[in-house]
Protein backbone atom coordinates (compact mmCIF):
# COMPACT_ATOMS: atom_id res chain seq x y z
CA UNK A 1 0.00 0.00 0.00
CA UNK A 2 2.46 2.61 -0.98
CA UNK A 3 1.87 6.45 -2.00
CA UNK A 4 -0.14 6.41 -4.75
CA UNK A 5 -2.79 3.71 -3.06
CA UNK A 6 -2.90 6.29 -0.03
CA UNK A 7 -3.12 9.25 -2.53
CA UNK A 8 -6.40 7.11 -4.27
CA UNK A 9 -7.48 6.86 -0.78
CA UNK A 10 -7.69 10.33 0.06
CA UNK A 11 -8.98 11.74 -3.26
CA UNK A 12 -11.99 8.99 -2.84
CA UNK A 13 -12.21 10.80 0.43
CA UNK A 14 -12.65 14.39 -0.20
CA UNK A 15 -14.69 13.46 -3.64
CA UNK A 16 -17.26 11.64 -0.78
CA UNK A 17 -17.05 15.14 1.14
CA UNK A 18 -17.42 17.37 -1.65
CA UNK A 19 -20.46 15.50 -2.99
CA UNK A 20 -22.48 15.64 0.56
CA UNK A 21 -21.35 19.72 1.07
CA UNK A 22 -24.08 22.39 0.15
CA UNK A 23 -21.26 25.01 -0.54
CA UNK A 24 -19.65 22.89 -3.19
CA UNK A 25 -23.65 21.71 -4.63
CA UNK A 26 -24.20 25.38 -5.27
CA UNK A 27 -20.86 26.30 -6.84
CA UNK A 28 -21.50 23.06 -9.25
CA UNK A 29 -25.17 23.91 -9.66
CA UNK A 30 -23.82 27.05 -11.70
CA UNK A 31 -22.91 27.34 -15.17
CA UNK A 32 -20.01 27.32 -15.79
CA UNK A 33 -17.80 29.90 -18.36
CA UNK A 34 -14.90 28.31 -20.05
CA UNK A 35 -13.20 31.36 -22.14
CA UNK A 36 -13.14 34.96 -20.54
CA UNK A 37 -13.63 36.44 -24.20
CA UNK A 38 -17.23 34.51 -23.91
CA UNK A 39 -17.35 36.37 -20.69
CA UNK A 40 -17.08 39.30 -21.85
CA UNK A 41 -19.75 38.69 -23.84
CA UNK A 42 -22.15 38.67 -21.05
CA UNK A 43 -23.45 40.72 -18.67
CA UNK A 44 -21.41 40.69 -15.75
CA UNK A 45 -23.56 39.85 -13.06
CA UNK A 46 -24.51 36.98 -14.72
CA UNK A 47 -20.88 35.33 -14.78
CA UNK A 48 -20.37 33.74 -11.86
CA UNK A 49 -18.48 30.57 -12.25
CA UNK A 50 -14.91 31.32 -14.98
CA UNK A 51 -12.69 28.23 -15.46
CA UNK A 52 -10.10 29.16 -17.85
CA UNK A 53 -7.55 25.47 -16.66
CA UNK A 54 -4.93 25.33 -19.47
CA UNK A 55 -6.07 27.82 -21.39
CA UNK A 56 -2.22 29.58 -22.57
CA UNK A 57 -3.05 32.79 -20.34
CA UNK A 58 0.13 34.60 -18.63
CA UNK A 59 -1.46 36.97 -16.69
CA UNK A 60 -4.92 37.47 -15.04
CA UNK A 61 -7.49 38.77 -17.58
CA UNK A 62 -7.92 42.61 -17.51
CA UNK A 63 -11.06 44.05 -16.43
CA UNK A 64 -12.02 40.51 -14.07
CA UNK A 65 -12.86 42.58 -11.26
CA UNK A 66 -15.83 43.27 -12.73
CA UNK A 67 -17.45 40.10 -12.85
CA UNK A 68 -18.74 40.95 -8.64
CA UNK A 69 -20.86 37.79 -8.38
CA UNK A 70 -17.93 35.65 -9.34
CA UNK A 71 -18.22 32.70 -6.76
CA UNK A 72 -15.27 30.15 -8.78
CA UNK A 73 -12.77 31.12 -10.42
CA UNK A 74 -9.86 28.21 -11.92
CA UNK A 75 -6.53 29.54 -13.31
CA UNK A 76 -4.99 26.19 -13.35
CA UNK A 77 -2.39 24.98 -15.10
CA UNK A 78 -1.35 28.45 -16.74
CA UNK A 79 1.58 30.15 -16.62
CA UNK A 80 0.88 33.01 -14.48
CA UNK A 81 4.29 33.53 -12.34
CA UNK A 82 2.85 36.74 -10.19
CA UNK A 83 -0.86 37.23 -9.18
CA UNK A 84 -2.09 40.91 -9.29
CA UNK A 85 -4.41 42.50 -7.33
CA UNK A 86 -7.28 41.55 -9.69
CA UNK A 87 -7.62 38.64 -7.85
CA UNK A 88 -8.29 39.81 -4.65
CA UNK A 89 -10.62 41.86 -5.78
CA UNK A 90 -13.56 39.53 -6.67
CA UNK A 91 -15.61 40.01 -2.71
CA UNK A 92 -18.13 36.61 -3.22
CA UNK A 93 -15.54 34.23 -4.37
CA UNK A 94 -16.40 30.66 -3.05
CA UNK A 95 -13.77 28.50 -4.56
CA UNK A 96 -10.14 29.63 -6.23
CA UNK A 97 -8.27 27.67 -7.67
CA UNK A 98 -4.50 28.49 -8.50
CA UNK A 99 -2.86 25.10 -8.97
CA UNK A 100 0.05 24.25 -11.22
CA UNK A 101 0.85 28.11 -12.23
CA UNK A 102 4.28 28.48 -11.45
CA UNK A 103 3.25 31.42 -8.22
CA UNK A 104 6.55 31.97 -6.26
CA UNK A 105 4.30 34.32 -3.59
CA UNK A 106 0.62 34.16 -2.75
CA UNK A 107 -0.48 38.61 -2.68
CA UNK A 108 -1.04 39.49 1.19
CA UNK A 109 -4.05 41.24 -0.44
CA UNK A 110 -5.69 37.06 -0.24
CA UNK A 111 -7.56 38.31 3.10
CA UNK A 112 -9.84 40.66 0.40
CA UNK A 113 -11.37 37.21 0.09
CA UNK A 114 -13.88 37.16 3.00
CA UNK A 115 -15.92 34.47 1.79
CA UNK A 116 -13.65 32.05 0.18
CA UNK A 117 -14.46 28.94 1.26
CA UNK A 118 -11.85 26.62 -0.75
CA UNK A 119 -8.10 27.82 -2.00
CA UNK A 120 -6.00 25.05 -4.24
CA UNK A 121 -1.95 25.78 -4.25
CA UNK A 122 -0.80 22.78 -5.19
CA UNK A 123 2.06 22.12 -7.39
CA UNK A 124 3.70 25.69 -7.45
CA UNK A 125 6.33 27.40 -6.10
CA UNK A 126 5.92 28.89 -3.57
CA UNK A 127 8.66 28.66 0.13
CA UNK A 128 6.33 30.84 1.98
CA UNK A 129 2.59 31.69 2.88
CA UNK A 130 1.49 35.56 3.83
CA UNK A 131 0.57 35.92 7.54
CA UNK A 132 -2.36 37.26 6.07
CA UNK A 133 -3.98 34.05 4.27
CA UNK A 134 -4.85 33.11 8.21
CA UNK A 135 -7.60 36.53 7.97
CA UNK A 136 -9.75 34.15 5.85
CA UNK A 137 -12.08 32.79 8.62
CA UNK A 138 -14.25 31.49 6.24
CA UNK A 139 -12.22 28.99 4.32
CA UNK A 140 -12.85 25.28 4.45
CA UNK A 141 -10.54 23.72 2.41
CA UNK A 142 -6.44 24.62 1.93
CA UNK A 143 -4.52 22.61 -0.44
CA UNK A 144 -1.00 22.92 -0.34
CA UNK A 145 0.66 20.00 -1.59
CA UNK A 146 3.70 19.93 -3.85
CA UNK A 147 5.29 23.25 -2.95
CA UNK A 148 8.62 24.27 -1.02
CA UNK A 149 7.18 25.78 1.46
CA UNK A 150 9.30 25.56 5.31
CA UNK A 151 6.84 26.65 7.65
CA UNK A 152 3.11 27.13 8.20
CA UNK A 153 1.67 30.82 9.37
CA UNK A 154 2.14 31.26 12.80
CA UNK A 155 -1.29 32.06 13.46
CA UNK A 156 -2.62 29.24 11.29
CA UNK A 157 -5.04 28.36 14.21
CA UNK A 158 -6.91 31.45 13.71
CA UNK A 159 -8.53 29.65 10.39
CA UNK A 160 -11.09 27.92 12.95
CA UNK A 161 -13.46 26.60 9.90
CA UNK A 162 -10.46 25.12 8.23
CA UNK A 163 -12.09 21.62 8.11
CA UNK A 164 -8.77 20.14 5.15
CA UNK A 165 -5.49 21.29 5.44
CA UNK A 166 -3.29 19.12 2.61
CA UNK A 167 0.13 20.20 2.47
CA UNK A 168 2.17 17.05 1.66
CA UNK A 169 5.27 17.17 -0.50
CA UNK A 170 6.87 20.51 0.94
CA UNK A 171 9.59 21.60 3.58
CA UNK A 172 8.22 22.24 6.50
CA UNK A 173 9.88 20.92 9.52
CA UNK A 174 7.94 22.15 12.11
CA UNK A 175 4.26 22.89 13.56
CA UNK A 176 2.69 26.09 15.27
CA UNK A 177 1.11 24.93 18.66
CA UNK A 178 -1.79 27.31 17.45
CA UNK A 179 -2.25 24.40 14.83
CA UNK A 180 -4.75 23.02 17.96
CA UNK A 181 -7.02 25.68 17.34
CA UNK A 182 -8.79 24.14 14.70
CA UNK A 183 -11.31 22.36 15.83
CA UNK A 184 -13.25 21.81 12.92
CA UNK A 185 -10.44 20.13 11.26
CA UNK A 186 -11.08 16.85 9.54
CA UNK A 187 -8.38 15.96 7.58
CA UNK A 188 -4.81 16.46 8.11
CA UNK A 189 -2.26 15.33 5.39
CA UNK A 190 1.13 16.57 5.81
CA UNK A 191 3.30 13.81 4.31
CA UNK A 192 6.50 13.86 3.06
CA UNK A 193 7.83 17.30 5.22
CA UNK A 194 10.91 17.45 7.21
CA UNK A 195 8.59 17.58 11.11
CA UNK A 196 10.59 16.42 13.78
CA UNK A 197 7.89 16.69 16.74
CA UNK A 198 4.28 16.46 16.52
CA UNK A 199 3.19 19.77 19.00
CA UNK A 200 0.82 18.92 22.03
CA UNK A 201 -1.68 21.01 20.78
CA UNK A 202 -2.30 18.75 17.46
CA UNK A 203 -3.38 16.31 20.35
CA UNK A 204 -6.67 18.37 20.63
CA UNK A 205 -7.96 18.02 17.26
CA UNK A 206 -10.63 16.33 18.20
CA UNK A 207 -12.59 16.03 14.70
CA UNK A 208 -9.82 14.90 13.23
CA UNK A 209 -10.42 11.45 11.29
CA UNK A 210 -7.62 11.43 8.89
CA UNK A 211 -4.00 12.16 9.98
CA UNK A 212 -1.09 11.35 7.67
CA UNK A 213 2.51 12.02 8.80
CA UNK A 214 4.29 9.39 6.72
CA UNK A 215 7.80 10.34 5.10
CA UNK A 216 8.86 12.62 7.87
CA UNK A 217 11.30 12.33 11.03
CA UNK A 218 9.40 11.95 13.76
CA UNK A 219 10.81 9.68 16.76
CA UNK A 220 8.28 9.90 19.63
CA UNK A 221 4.34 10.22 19.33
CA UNK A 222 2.90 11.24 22.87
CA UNK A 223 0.57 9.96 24.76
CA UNK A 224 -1.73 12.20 24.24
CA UNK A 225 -2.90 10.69 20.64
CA UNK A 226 -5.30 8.83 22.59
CA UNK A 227 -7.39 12.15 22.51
CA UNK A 228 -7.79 11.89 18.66
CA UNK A 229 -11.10 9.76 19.66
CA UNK A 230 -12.42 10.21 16.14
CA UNK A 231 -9.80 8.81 14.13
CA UNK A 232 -10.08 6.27 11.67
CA UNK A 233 -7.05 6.57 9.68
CA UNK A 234 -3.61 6.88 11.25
CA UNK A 235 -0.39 7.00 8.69
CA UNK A 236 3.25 7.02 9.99
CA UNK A 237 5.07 5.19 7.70
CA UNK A 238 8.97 5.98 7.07
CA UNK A 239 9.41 8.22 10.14
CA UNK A 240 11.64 6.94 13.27
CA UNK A 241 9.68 5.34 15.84
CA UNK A 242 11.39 2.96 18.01
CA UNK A 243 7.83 1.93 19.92
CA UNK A 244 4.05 3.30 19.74
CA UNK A 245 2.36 4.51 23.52
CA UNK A 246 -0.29 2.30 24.60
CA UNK A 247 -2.79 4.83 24.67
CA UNK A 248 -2.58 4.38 21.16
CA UNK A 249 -5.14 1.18 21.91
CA UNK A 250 -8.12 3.52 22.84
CA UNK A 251 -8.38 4.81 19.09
CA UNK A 252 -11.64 2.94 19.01
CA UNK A 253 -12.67 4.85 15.74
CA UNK A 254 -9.49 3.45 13.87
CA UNK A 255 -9.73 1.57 10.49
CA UNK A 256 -6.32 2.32 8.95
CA UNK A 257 -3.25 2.01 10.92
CA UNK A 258 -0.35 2.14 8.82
CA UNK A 259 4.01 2.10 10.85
CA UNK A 260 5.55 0.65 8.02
CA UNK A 261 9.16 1.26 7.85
CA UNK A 262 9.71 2.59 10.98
CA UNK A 263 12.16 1.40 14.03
CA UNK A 264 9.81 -0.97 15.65
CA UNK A 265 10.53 -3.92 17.76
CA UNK A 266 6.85 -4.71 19.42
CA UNK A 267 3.26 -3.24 19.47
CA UNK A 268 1.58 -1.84 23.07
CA UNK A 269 -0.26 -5.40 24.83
CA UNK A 270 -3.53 -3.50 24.27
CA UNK A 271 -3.37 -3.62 20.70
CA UNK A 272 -6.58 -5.92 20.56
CA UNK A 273 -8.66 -3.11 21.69
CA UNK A 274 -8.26 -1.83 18.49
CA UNK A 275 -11.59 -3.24 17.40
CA UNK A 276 -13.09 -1.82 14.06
CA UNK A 277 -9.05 -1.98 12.62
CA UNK A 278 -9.47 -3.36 9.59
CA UNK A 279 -5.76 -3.01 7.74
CA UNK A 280 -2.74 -2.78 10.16
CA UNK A 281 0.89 -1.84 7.73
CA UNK A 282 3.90 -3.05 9.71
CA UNK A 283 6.04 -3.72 6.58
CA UNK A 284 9.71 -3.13 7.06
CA UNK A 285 10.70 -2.76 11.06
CA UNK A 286 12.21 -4.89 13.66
CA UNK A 287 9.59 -7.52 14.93
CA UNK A 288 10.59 -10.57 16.11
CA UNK A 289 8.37 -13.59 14.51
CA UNK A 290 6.97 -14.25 18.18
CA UNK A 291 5.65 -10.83 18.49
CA UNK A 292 4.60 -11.02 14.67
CA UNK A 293 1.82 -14.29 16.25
CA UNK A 294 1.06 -12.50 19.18
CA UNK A 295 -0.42 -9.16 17.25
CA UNK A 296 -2.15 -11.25 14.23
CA UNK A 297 -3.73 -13.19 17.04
CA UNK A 298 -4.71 -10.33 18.80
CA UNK A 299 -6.19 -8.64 15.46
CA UNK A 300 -7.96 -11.53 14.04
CA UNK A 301 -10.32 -9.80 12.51
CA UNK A 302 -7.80 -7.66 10.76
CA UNK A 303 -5.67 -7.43 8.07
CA UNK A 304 -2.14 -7.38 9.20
CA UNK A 305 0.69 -6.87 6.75
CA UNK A 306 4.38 -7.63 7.72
């Protein structure tokens, strides 16, 4: 079950999400505009969703700032290297989407965006994020994967509605304890970073349900994950845990449980209370083949992997 099964996972995921969230229903209940010259075309209050993906563009369009009612608006997979203000200035924008444009900075002028409710970065270049992208109280959804960015806003806590934060594939090696400020948070994906320490604070996140921290250097988990009462999928593959704590066990909600190449020489006794586990990854660490019996018979209604 390597990275692209996990990937598969989580896009099933947020696909299931998206389809059951009345925000997203109404964006796709729109129609949508594919070419801003058959924008322009139109009165402007009637435009309100623009997807110009792939369309050769090197700049934002002149004169978008006039489309008011604008609630999605797709620049992907242009060439844009530097946003203007136009963007910023579009006040009922829902959903923007800015992946795979080549953006070394995001414009501090991104808190303009009161209502924005989902932002996609992916695949740019970008090291950094403005302090100010934490003003947007009302966004939902932060993808951030496949950058270079080293650190997360300080204040990134103050996004309390931030229900996905997906920033796999960057730099960052370590967390803000404000990250346990968002409550709402459901899904947590920051694979393949440089974290050394998981903060207390992430501890508290308790709607989390999907946590991935695989491909990272992480040696110690506290004891404290036992608060993430909600969780049903736990990834930690390829980090540098030498044992798991036994509170571990009272993850209750758990269905995925992945260690995989990790340091590991035995599993906490309690294991078995793992009930509704159905896949357990322990490919690749140090078990001996009598504790290899002792946790597939304490998981027999689970599919262990060694």
């Amino acid at each position: 079950m390597k990275k692209s099964v996990f990937t598969f996972v989580f896009v099933l995921m947020m696909n299931m999400v998206f389809a059951q969230d009345s925000i997203f229903n109404a964006i796709q209940s729109a129609p949508i505009i594919y070419f801003f010259q058959e924008a322009e075309e139109l009165p402007a209050e009637t435009v309100l969703r623009l997807n110009l993906r792939q369309t050769g563009i090197t700049d934002i369009p002149e004169g978008i700032s006039k489309y008011n009612n604008l609630i999605e608006l797709s620049l992907m997979k242009n060439k844009i290297p530097q946003l203007g203000r136009e963007v910023c200035e579009l006040p009922n924008l829902l959903a923007l989407n800015l992946r795979q444009i080549g953006i070394v900075e995001v414009p501090n002028c991104i808190n303009q965006l009161r209502k924005l409710d989902k932002l996609e970065l992916h695949k740019n270049k970008l090291i950094e994020l403005p302090d100010q992208i934490t003003e947007l109280n009302n966004l939902r959804f932060l993808h951030l994967s496949n950058n270079s960015i080293e650190r997360l806003p300080e204040d990134i806590g103050n996004m309390r509605n931030l229900e996905l934060l997906d920033a796999d594939y960057n730099k960052i090696k370590s967390l803000s304890e404000s990250i346990g400020n968002l409550q709402q948070l459901t899904t947590l994906n920051l694979a393949k970073n440089s974290i050394t320490h998981i903060p207390e604070s992430l501890y508290e996140l308790s709607a989390l349900t999907y946590l991935n921290i695989e491909q990272n250097s992480i040696a110690q988990l506290s004891s404290s994950i036992g608060n993430l009462s909600r969780l049903e999928s736990l990834i930690l593959s390829e980090n540098k845990l030498k044992e798991v704590p036994e509170e571990l066990c009272e993850l209750s909600n758990l269905e995925l449980l992945v260690l995989s190449q990790n340091e590991l020489t035995h599993l906490p006794k309690k294991i078995k209370r793992l009930k509704q586990l159905k896949t357990l990854i322990l490919v690749d660490n140090n078990f001996s083949e009598k504790e290899k019996k002792r946790i597939v018979k304490n998981l027999k209604n689970t599919d262990v992997r060694f």
